[in-house]
C-alpha atoms as a PDB file:
ATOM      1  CA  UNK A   1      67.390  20.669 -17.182  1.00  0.00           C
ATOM      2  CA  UNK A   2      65.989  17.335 -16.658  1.00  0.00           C
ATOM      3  CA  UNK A   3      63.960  16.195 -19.681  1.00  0.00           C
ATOM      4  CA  UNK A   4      62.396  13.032 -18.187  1.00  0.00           C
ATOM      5  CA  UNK A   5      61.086  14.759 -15.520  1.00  0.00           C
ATOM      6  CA  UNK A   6      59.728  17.594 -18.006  1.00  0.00           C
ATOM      7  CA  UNK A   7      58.042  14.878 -20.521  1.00  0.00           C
ATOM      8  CA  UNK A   8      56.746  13.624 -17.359  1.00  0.00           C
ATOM      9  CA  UNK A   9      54.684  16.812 -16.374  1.00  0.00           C
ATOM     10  CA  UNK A  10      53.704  17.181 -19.230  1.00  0.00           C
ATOM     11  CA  UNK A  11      52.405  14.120 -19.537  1.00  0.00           C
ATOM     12  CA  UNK A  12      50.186  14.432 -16.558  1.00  0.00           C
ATOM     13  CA  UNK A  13      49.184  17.642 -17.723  1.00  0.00           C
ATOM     14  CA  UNK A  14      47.832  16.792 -20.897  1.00  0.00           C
ATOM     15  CA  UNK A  15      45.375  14.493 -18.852  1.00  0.00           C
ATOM     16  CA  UNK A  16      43.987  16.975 -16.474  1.00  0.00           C
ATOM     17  CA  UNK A  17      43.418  19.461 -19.620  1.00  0.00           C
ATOM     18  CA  UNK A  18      41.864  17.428 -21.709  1.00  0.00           C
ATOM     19  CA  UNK A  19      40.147  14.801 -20.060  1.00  0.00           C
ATOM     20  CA  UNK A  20      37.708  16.375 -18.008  1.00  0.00           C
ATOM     21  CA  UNK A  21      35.842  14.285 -14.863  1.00  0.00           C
ATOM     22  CA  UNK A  22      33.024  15.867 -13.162  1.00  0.00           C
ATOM     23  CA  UNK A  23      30.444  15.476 -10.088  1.00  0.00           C
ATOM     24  CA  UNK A  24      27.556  17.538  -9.482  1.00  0.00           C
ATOM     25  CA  UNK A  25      26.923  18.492  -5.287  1.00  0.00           C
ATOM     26  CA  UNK A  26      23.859  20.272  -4.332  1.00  0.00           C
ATOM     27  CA  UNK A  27      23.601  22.548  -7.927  1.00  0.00           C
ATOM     28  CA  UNK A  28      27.595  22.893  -8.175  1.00  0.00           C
ATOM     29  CA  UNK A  29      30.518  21.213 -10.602  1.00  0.00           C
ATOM     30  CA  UNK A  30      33.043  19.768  -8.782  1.00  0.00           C
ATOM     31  CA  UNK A  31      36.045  18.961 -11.778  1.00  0.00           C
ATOM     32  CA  UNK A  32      37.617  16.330 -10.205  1.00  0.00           C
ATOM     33  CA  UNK A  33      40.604  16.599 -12.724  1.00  0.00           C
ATOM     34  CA  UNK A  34      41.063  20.879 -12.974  1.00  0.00           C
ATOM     35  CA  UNK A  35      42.386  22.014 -16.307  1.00  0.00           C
ATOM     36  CA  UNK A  36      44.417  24.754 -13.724  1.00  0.00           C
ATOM     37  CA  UNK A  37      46.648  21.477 -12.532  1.00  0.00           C
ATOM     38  CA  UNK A  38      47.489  21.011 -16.287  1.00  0.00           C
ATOM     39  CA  UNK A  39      48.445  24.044 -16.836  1.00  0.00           C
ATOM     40  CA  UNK A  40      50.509  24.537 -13.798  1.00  0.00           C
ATOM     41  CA  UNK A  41      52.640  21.029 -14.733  1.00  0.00           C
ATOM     42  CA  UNK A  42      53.350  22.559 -18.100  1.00  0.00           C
ATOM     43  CA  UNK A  43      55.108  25.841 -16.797  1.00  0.00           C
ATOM     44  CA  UNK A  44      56.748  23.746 -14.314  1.00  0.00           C
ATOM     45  CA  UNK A  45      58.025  21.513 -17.345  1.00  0.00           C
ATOM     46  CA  UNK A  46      58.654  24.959 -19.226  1.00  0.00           C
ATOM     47  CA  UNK A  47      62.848  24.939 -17.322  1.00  0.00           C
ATOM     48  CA  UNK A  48      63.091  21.601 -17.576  1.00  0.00           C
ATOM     49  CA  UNK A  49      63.156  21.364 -21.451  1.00  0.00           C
ATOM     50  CA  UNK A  50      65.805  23.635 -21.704  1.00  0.00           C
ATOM     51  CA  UNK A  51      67.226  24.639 -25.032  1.00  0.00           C
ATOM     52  CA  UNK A  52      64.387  23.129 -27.178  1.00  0.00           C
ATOM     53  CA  UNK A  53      61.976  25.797 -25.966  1.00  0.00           C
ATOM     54  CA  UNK A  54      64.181  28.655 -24.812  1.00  0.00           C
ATOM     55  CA  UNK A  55      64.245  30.701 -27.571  1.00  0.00           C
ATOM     56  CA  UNK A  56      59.624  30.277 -26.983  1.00  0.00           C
ATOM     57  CA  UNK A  57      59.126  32.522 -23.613  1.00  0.00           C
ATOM     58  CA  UNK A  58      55.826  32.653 -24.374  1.00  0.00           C
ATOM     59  CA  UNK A  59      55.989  28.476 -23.952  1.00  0.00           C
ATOM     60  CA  UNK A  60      55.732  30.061 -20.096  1.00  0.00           C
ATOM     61  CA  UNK A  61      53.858  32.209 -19.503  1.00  0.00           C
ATOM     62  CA  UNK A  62      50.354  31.129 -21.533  1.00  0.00           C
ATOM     63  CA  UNK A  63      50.413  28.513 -18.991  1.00  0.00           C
ATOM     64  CA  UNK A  64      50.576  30.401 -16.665  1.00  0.00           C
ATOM     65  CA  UNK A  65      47.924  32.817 -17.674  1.00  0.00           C
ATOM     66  CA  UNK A  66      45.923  29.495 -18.739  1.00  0.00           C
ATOM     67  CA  UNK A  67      46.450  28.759 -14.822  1.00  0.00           C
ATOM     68  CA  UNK A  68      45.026  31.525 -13.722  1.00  0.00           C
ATOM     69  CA  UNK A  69      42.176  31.443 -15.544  1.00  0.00           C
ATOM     70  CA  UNK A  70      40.750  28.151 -15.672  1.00  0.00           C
ATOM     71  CA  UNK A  71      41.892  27.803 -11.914  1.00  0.00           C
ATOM     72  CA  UNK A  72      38.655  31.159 -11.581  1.00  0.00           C
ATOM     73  CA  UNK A  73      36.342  29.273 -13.815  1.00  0.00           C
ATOM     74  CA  UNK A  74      36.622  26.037 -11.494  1.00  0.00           C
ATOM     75  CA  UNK A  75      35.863  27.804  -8.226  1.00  0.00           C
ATOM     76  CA  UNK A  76      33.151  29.896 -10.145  1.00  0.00           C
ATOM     77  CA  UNK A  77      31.660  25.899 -11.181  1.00  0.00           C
ATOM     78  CA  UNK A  78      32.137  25.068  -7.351  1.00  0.00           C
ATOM     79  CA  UNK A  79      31.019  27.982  -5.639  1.00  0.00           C
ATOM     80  CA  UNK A  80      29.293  30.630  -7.973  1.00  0.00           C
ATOM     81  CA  UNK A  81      27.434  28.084 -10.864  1.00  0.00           C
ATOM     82  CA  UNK A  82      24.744  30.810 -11.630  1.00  0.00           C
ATOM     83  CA  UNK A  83      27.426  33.236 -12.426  1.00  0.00           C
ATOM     84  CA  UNK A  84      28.008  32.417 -16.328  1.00  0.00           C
ATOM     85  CA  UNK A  85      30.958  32.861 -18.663  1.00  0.00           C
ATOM     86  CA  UNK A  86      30.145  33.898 -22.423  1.00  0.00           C
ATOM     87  CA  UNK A  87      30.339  31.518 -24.886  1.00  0.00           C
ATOM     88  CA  UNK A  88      33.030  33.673 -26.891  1.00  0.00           C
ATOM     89  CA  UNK A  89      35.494  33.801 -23.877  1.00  0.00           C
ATOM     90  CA  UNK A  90      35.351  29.979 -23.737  1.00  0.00           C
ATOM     91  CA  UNK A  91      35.804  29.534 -27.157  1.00  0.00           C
ATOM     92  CA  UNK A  92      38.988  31.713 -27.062  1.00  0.00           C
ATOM     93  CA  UNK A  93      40.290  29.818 -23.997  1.00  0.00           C
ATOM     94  CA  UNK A  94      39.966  26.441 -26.027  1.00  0.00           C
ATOM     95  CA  UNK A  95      41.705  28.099 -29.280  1.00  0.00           C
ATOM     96  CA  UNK A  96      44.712  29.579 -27.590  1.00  0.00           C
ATOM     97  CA  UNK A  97      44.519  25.782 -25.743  1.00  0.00           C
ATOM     98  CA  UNK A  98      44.564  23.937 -28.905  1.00  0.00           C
ATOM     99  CA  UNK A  99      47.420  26.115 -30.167  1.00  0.00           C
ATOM    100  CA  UNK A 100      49.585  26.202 -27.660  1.00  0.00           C
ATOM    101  CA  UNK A 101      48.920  22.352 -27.292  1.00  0.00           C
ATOM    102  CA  UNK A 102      49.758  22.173 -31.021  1.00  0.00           C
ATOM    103  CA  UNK A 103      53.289  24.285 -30.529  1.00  0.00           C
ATOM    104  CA  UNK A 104      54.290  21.894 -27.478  1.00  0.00           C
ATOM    105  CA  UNK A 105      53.833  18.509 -29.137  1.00  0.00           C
ATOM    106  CA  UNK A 106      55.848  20.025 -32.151  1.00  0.00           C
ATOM    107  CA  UNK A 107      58.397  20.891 -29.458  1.00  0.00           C
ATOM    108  CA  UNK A 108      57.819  17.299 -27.988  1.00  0.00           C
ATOM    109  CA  UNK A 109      58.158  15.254 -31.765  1.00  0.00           C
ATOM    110  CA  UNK A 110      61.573  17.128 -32.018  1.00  0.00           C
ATOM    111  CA  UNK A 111      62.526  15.508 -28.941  1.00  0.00           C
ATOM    112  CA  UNK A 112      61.125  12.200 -29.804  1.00  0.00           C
ATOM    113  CA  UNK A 113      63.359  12.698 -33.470  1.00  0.00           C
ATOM    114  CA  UNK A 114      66.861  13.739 -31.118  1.00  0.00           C
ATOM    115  CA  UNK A 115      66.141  10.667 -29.186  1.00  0.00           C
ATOM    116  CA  UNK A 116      65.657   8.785 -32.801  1.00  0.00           C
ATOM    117  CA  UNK A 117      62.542   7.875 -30.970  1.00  0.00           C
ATOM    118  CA  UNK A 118      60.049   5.803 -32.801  1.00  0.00           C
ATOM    119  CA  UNK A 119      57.530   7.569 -31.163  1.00  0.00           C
ATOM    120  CA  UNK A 120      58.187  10.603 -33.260  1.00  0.00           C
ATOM    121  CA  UNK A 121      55.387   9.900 -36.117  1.00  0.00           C
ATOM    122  CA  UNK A 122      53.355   9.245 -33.733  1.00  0.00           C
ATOM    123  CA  UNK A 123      53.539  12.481 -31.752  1.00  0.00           C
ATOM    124  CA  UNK A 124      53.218  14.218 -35.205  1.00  0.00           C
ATOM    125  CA  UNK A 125      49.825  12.120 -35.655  1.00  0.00           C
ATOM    126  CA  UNK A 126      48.491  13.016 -32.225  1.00  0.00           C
ATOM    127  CA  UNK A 127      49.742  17.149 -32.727  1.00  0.00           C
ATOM    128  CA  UNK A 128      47.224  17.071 -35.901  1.00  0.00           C
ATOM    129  CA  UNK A 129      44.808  15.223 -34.318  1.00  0.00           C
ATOM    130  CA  UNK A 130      44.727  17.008 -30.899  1.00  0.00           C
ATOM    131  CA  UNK A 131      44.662  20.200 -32.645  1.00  0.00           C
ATOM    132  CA  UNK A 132      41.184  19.265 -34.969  1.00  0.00           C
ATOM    133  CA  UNK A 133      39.636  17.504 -31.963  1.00  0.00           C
ATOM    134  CA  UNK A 134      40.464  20.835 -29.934  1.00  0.00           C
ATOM    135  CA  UNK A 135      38.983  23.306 -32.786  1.00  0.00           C
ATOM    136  CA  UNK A 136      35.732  21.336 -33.677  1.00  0.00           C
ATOM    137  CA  UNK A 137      34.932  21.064 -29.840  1.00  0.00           C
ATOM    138  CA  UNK A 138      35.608  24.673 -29.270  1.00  0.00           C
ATOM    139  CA  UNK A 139      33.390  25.258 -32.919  1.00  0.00           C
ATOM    140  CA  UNK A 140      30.580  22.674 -31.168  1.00  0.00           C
ATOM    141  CA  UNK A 141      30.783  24.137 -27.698  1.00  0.00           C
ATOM    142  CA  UNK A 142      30.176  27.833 -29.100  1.00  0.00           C
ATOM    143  CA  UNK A 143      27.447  26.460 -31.138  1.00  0.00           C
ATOM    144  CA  UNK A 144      26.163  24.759 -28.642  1.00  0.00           C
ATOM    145  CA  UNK A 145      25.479  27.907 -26.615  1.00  0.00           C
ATOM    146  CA  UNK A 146      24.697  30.370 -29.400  1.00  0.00           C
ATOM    147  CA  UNK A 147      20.994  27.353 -30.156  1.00  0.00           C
ATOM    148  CA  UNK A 148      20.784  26.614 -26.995  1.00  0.00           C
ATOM    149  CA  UNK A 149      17.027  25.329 -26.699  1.00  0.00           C
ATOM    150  CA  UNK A 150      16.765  24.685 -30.122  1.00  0.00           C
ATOM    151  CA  UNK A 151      15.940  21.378 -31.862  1.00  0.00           C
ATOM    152  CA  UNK A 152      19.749  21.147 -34.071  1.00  0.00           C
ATOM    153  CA  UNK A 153      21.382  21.735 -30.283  1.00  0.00           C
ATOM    154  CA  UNK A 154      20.616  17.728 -29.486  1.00  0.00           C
ATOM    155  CA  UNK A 155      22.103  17.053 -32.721  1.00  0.00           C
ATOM    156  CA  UNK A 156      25.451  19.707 -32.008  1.00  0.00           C
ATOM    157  CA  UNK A 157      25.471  18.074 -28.101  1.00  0.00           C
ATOM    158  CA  UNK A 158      25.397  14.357 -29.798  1.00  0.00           C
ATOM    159  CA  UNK A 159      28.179  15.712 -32.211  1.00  0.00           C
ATOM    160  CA  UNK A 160      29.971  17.031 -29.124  1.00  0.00           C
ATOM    161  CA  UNK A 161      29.893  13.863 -26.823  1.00  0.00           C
ATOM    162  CA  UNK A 162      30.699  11.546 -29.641  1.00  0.00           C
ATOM    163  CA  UNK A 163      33.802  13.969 -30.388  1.00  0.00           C
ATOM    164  CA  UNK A 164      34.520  14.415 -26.385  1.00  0.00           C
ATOM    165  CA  UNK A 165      35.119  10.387 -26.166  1.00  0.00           C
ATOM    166  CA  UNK A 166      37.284  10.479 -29.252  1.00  0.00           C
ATOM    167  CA  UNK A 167      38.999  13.854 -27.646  1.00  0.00           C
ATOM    168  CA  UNK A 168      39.367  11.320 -24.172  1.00  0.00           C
ATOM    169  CA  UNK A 169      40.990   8.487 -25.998  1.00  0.00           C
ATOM    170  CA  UNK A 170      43.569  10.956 -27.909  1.00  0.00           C
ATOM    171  CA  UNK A 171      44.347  12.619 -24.659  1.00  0.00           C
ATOM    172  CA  UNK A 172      44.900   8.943 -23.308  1.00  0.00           C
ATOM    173  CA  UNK A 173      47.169   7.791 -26.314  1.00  0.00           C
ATOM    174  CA  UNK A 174      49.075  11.098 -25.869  1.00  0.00           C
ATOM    175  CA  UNK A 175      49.899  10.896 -22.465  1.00  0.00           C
ATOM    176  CA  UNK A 176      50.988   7.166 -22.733  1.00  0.00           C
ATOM    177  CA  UNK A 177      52.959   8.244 -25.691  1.00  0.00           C
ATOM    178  CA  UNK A 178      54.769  10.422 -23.814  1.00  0.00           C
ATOM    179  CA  UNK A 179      55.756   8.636 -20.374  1.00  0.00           C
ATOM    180  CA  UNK A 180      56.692   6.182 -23.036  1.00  0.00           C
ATOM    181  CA  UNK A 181      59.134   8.366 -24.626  1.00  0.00           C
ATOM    182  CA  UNK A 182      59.920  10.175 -20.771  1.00  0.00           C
ATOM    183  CA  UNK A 183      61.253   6.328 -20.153  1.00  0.00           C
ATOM    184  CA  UNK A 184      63.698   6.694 -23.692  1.00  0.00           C
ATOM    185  CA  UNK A 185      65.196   9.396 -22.022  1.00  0.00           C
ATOM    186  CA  UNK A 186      66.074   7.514 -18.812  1.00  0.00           C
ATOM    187  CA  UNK A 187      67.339   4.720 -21.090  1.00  0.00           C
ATOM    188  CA  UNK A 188      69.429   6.718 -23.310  1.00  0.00           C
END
């Protein structure tokens, strides 16, 4: 078990899942920060947090499924961008993301509390926060798709950007928070 190093991957991973930068080449999306990298740093951090998510298998292996699939939609964006994903897969992937992300920074605020971390409110903050950011983009998104070409989609795609910088700054505060309190645990 080495907690700092754990905190640490999942630090990083919470800023290639949620903030999400993009070029376009010749028709295709290249995602220069892949959601499947994310996911991967969070199994990897799975052994490293030892007892405070042991007794949470599943803490495994939905990132590794997550993996899996987000590492096929990213080649499908780079090399198939006419082949389309339904809006109600998407949506799912983004729920079971914004839950599992919820379960992990509970597991992460009990850290912060063992550590008698001041960063523990704050980790409680971003775990709400996170979590309604996640849901309403997932809501917007589906929406989004469902009136596509419809006058009240400019509205649901302004609602959605303004939302997606808000969801970029949270995902920034989070990860700070947390090679914050990855450096408590190389100081305690």
């Amino acid at each position: 078990m080495n907690l700092k190093k754990g905190l640490s991957n999942i630090a990083i991973g919470f800023l290639f899942i949620l903030v999400s930068i993009n070029i376009t080449l010749n028709g295709a999306k290249l995602e220069l920060t892949p959601d499947f990298i994310g996911w991967i740093l969070f199994y990897l951090a799975f052994d490293q947090l030892g007892d405070y998510i042991s007794d949470r298998p599943y803490m495994k292996w939905v990132p590794l499924a997550m993996a899996f699939m987000t590492g096929f939609t990213w080649v499908r964006d780079l090399f198939l961008p006419e082949l389309l994903i339904s809006p109600i897969v998407i949506s799912i992937l983004s729920v079971i993301s914004a839950v599992y992300m919820f379960v992990l920074l509970g597991v992460l605020k009990t850290i912060a509390e063992d550590l008698n971390s001041p960063r523990a409110g704050t980790i409680g903050t971003l775990r709400v926060l996170n979590f309604g950011i996640s849901i309403a983009l997932a809501v917007l998104a589906y929406a989004i798709a469902v009136t596509y070409g419809s006058r009240i989609s400019n509205i649901l795609a302004l609602l959605f950007t303004a939302l997606g910088v808000v969801a970029i700054i949270a995902a920034i505060v989070t990860a700070v928070v947390l090679f914050k309190l990855s450096g408590e645990v190389q100081n305690s």
